[in-house]
C-alpha atoms as a PDB file:
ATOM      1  CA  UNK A   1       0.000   0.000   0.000  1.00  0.00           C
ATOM      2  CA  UNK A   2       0.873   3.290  -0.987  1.00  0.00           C
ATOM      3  CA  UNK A   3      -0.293   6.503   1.318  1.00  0.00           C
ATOM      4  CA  UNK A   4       0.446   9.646   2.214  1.00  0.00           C
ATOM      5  CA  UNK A   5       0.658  11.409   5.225  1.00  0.00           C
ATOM      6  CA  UNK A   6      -1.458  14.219   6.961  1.00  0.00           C
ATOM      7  CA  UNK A   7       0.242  17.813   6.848  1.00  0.00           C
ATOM      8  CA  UNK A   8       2.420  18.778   9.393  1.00  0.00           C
ATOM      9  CA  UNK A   9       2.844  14.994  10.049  1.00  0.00           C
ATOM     10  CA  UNK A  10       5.966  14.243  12.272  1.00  0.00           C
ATOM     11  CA  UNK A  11       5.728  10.781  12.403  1.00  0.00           C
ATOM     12  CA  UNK A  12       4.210   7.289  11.216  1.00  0.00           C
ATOM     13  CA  UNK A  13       4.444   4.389  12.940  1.00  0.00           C
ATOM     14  CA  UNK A  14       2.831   0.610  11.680  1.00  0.00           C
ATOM     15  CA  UNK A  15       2.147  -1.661  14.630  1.00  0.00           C
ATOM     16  CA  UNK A  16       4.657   0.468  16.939  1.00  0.00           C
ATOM     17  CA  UNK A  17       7.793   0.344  13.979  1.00  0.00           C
ATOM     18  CA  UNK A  18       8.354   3.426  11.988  1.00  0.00           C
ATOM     19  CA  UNK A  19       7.684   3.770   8.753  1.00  0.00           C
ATOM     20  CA  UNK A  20      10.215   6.278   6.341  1.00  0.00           C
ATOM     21  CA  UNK A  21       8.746   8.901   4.703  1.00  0.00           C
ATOM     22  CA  UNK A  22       9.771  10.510   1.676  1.00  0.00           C
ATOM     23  CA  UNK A  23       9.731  14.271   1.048  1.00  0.00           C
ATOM     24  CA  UNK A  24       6.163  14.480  -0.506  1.00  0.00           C
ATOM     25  CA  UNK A  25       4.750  12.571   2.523  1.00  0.00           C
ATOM     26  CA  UNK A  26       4.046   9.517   0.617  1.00  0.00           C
ATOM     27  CA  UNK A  27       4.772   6.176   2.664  1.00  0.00           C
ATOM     28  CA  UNK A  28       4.964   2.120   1.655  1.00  0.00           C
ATOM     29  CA  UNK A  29       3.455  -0.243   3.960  1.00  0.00           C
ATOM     30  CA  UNK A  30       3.002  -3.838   3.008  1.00  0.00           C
ATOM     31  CA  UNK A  31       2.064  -7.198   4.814  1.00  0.00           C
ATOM     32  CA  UNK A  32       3.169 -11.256   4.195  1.00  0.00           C
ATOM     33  CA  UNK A  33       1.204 -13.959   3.541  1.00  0.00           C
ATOM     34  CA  UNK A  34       0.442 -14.786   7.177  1.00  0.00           C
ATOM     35  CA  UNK A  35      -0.258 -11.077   8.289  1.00  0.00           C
ATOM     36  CA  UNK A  36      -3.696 -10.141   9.766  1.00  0.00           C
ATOM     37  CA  UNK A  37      -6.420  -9.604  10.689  1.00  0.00           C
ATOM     38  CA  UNK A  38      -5.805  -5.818  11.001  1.00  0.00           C
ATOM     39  CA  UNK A  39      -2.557  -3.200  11.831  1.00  0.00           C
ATOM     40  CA  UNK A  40      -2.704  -0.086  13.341  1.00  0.00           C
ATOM     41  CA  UNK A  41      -1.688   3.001  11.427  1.00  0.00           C
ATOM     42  CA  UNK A  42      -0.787   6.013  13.539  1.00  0.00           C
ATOM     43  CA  UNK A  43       0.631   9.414  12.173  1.00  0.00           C
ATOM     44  CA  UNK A  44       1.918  11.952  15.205  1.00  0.00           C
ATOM     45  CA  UNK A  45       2.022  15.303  15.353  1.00  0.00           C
ATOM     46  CA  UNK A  46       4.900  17.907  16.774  1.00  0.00           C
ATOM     47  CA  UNK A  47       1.680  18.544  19.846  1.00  0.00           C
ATOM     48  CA  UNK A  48       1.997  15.538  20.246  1.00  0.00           C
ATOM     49  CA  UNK A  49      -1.516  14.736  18.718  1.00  0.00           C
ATOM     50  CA  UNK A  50      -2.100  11.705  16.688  1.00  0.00           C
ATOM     51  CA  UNK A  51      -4.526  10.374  13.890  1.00  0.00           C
ATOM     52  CA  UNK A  52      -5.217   6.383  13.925  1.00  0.00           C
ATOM     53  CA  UNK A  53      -5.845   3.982  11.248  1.00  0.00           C
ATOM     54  CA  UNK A  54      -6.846   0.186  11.368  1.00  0.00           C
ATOM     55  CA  UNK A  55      -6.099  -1.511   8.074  1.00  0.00           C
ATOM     56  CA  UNK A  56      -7.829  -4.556   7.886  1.00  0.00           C
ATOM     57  CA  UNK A  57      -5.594  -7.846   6.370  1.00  0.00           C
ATOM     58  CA  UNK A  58      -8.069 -10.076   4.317  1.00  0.00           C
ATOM     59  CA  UNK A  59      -6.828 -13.932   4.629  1.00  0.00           C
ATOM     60  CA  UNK A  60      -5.580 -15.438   1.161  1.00  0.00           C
ATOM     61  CA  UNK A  61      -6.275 -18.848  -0.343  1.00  0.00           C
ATOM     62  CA  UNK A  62      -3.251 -21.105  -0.585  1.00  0.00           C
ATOM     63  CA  UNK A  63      -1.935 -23.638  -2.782  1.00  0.00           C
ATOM     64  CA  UNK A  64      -0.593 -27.557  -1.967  1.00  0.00           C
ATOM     65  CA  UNK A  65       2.869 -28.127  -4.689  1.00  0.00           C
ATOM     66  CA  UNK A  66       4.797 -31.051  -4.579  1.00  0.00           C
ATOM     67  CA  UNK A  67       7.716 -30.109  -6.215  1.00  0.00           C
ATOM     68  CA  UNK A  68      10.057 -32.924  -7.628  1.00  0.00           C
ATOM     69  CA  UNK A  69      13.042 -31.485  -6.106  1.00  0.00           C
ATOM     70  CA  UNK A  70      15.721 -31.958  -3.423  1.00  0.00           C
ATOM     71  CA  UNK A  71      14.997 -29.913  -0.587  1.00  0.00           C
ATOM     72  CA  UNK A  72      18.524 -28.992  -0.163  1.00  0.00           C
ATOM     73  CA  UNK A  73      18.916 -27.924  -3.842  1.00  0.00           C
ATOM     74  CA  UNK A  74      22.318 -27.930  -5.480  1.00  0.00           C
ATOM     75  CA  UNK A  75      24.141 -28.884  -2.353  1.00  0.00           C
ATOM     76  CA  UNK A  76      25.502 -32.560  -2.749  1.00  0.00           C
ATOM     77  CA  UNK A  77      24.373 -33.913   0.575  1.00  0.00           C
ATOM     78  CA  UNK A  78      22.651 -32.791   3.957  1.00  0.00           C
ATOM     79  CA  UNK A  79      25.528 -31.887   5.190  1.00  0.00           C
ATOM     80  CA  UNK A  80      26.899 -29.955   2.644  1.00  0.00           C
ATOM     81  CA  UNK A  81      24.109 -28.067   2.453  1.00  0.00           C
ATOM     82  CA  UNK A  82      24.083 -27.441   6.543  1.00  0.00           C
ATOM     83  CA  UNK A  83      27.983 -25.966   5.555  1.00  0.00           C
ATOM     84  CA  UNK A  84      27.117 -23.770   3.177  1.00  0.00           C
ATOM     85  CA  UNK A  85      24.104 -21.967   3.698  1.00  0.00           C
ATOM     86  CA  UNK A  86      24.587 -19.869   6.903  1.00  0.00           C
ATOM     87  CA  UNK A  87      27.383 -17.978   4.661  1.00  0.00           C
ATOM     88  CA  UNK A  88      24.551 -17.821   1.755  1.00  0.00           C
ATOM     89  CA  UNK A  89      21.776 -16.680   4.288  1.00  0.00           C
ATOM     90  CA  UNK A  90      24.579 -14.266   5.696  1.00  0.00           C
ATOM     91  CA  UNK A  91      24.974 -12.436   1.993  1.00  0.00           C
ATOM     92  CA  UNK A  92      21.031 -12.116   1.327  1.00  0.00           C
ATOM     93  CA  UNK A  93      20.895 -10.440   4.947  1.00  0.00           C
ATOM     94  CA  UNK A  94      23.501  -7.827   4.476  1.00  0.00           C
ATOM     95  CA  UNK A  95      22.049  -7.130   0.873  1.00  0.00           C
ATOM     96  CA  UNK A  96      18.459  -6.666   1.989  1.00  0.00           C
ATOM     97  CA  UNK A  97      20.245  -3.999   4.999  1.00  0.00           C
ATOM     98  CA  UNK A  98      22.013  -2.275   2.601  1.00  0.00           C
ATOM     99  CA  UNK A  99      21.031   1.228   2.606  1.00  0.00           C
ATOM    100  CA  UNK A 100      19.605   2.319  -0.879  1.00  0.00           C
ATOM    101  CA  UNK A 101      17.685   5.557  -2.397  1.00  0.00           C
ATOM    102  CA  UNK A 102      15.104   4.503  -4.922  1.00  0.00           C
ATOM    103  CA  UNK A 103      12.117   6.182  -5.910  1.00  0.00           C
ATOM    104  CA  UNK A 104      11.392   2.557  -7.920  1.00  0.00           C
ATOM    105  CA  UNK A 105       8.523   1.410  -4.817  1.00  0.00           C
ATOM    106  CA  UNK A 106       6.465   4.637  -6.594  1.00  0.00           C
ATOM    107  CA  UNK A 107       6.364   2.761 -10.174  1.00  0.00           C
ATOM    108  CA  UNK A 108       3.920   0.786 -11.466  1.00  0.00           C
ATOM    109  CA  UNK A 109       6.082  -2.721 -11.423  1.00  0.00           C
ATOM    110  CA  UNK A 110       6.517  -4.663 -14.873  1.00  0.00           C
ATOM    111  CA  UNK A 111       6.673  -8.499 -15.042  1.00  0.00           C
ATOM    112  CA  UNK A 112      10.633  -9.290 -15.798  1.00  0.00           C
ATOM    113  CA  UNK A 113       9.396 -12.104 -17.872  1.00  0.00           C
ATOM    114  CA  UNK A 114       6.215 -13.225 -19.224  1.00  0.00           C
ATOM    115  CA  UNK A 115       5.214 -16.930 -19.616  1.00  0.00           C
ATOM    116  CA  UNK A 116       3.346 -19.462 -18.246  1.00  0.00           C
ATOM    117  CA  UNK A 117       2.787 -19.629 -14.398  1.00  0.00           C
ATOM    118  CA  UNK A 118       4.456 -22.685 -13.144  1.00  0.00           C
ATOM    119  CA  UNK A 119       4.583 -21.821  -9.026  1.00  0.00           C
ATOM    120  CA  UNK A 120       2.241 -19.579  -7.190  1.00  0.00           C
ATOM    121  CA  UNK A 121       3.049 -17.518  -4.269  1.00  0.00           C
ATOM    122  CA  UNK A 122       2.134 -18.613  -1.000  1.00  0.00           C
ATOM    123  CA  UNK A 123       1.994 -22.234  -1.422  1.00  0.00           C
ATOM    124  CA  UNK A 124       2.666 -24.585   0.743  1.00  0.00           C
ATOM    125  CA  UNK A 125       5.761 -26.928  -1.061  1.00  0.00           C
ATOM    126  CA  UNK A 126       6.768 -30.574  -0.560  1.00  0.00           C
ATOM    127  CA  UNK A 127       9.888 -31.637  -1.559  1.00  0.00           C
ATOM    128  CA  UNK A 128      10.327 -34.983  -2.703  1.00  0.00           C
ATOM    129  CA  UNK A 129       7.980 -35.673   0.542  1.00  0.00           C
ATOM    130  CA  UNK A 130      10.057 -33.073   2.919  1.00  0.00           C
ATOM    131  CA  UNK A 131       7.704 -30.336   3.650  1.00  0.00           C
ATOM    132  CA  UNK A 132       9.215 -26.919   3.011  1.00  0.00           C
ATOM    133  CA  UNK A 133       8.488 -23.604   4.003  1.00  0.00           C
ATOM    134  CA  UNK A 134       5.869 -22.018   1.734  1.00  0.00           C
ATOM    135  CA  UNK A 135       6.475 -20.183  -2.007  1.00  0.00           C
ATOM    136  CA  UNK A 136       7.879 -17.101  -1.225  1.00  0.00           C
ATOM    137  CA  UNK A 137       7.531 -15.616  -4.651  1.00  0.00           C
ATOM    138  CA  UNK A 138       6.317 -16.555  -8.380  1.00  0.00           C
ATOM    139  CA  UNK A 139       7.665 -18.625 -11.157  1.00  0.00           C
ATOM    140  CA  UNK A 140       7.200 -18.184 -14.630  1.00  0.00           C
ATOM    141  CA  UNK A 141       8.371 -20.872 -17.023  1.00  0.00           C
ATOM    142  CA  UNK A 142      10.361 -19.654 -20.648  1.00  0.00           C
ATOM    143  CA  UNK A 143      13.189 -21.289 -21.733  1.00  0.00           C
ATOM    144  CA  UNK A 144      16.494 -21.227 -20.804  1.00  0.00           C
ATOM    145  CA  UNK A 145      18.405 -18.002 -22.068  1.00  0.00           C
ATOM    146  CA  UNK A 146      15.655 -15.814 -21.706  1.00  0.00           C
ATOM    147  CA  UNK A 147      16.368 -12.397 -21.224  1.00  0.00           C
ATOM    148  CA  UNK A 148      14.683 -10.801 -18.098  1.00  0.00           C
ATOM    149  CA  UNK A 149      14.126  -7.040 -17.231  1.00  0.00           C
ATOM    150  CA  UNK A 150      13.996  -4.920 -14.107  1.00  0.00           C
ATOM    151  CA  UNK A 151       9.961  -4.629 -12.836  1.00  0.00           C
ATOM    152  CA  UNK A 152      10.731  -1.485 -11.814  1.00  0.00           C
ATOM    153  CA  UNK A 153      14.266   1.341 -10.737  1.00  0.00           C
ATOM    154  CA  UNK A 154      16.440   0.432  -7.822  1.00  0.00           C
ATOM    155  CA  UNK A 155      19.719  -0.244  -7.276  1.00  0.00           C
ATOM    156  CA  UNK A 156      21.897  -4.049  -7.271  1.00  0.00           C
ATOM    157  CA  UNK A 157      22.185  -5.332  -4.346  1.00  0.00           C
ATOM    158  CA  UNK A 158      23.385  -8.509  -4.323  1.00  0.00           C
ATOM    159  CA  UNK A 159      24.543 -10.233  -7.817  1.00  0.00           C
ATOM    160  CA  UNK A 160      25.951 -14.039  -7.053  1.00  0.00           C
ATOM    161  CA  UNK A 161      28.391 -14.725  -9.366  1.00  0.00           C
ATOM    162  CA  UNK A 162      28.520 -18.283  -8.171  1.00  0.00           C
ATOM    163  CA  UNK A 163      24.999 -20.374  -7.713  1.00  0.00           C
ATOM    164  CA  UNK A 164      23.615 -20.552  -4.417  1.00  0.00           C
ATOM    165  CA  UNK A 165      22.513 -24.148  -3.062  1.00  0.00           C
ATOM    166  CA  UNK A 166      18.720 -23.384  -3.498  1.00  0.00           C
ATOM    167  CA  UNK A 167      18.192 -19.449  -5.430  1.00  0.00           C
ATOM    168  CA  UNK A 168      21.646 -20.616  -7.882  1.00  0.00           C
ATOM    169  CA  UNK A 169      22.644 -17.089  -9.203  1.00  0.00           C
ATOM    170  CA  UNK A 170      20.660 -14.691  -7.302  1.00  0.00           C
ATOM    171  CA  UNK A 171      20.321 -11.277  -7.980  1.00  0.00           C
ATOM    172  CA  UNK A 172      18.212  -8.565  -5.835  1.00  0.00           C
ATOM    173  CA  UNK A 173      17.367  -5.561  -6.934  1.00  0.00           C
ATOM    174  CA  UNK A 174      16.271  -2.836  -4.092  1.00  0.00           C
ATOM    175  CA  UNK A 175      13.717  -0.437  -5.276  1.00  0.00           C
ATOM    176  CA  UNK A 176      13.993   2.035  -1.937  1.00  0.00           C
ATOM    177  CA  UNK A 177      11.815   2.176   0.699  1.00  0.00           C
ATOM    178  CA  UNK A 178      13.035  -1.138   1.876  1.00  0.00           C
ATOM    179  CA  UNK A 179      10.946  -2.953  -0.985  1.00  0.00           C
ATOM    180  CA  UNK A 180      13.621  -5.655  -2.749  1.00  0.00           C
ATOM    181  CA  UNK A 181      13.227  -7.666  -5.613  1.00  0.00           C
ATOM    182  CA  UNK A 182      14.905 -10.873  -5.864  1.00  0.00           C
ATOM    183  CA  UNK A 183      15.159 -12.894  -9.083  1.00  0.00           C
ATOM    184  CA  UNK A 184      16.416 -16.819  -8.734  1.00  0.00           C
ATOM    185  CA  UNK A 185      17.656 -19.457 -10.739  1.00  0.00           C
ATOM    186  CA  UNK A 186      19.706 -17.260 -13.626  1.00  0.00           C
ATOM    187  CA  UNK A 187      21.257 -18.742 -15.941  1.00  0.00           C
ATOM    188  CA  UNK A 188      23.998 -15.239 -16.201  1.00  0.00           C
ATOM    189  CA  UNK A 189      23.292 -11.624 -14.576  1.00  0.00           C
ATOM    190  CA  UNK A 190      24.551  -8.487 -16.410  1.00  0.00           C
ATOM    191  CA  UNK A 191      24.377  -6.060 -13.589  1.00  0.00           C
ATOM    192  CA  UNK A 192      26.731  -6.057 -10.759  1.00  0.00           C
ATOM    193  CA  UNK A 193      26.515  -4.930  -7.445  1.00  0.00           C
ATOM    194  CA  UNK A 194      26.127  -1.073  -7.169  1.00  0.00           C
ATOM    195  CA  UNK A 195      24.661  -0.960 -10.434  1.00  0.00           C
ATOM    196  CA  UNK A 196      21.417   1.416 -10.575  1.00  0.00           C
ATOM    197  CA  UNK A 197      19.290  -0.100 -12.789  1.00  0.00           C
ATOM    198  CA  UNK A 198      15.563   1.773 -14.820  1.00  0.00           C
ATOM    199  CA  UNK A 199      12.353  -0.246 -15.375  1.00  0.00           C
ATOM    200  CA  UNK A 200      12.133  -2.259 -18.262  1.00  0.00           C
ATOM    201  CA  UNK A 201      16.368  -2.769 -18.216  1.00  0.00           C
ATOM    202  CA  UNK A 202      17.694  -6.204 -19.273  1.00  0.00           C
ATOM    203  CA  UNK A 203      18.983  -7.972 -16.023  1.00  0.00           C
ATOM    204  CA  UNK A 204      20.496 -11.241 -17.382  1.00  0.00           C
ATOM    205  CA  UNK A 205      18.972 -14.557 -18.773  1.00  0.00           C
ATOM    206  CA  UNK A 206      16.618 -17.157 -17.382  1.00  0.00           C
ATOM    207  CA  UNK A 207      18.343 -20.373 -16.275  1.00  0.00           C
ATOM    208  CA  UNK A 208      17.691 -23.473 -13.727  1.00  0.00           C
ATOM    209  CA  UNK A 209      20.423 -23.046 -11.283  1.00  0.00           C
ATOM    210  CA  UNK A 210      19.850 -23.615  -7.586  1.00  0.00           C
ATOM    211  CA  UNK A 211      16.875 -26.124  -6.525  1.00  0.00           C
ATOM    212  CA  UNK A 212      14.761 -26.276 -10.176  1.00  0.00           C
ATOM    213  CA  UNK A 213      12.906 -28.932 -11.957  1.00  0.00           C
ATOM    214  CA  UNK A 214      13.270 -26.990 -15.327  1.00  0.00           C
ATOM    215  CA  UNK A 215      13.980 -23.409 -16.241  1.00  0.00           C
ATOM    216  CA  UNK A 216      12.114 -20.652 -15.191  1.00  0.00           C
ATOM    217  CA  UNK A 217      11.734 -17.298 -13.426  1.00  0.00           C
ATOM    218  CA  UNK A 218      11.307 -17.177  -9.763  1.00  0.00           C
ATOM    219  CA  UNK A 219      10.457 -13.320  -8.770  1.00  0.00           C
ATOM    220  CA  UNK A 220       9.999 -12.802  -5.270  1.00  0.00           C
ATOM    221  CA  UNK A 221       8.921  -9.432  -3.399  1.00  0.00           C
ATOM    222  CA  UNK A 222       9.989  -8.389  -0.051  1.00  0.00           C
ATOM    223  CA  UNK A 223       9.234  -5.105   2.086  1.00  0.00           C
ATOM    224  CA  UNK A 224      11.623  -5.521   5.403  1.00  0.00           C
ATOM    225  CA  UNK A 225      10.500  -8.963   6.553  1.00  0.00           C
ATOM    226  CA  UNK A 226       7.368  -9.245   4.489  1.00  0.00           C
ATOM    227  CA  UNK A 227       7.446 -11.764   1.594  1.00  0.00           C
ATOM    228  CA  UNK A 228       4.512  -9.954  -0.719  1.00  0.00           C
ATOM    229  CA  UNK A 229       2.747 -11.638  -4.450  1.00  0.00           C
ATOM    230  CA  UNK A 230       4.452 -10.026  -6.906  1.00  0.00           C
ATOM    231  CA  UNK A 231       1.053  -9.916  -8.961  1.00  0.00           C
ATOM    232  CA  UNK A 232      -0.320  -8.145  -6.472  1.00  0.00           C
ATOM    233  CA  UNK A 233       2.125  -5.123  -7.878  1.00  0.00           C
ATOM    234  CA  UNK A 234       2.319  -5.956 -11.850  1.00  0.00           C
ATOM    235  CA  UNK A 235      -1.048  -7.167 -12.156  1.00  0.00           C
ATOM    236  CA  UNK A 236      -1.971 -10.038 -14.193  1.00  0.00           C
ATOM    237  CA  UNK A 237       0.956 -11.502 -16.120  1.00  0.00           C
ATOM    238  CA  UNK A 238       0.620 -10.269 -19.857  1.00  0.00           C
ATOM    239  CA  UNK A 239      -1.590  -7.484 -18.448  1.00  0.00           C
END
């Protein structure tokens, strides 16, 4: 959700955390898959006064996937996997706390690919009979070598150069206001770290890297520690 603020508006806090504003007053707020039923909204005033909001959190209808895949991805066993993904998780944190200055969360987001929808965000995944956490973004199946483009501005934040256990090369994109994109299972990126990239901007190619039946686009969403449905922002694919 995009808002704006009262005039004279000091503050804006969601839930007790403060939310950024930028200079026109307008503020992002989002909420994950599991969020609800309602948050609290509350802009304060230099009196000290305050004006409240309740923004109610309508539950979603999720998906079952069993997804003929390793639950540890690329790693070679358990254990290997146990080894290497602290460092991996380590490098996705410090990306997403990087701090960046993007008016991109303002845009009207763009699909980076369009294709058929192979995985649907939010649902619940088995792996090979593991259960897994749910599907924290959207895939979109195209073939390998596909170029992809940036939904919308922001600046690189993370470009792996070599393949992660389950994302393979992973690149983010942070569009400012805390609101990342992050784009999985490339087969090359051609952006680097630092880069500031425009909407529409080729990114790299498709691939099947990381933990992937086939090749395809996964495009997840985050605002802080939100994972959001990327349709929700670019609308119906092809739209």
């Amino acid at each position: 959700m995009i808002g704006q603020v009262p005039s004279g508006t000091q503050a804006l806090s969601l839930d007790g955390a403060a939310i950024p504003l930028a200079p026109d007053g307008d503020f992002l707020i989002a909420f994950d898959r599991d969020a609800g039923p309602n948050a609290r909204l509350v802009a304060t005033f230099p009196d000290g006064r305050t004006i409240e909001r309740v923004v109610a959190v309508a539950p979603g209808s999720w998906r079952l996937e069993h997804i003929n895949a390793p639950y540890r991805g690329s790693a070679s066993s358990d254990a290997d996997f146990q080894r290497r993904r602290p460092a991996e998780l380590a490098q996705i944190a410090a990306a997403r706390n990087r701090p960046v200055e993007s008016d991109g969360w303002k845009q009207r987001f763009r699909w980076p690919v369009t294709g058929r929808l192979s995985g649907f965000f939010g649902s619940q995944r088995v792996y090979q009979g593991k259960p897994g956490t749910y599907h924290s973004g959207t895939d979109v199946a195209v073939p390998a070598g596909t170029p992809f483009i940036a939904p919308a501005d922001g600046i690189v934040v993370l470009a792996a150069d070599a393949p992660f256990t389950l994302e393979g090369h992973l690149l983010i994109v942070d569009h400012g206001m805390s609101l990342s994109s992050a784009f999985l299972h490339c087969q090359r990126l051609d952006v680097k770290v630092g880069d500031r990239v425009k909407q529409g901007q080729l990114l790299g190619t498709v691939g099947r890297t990381g933990r992937a039946t086939g090749p395809h686009m996964h495009w997840g969403l985050k605002w802080r520690d939100a994972r959001l449905d990327p349709g929700k922002l670019a609308g119906p694919i092809g739209g």
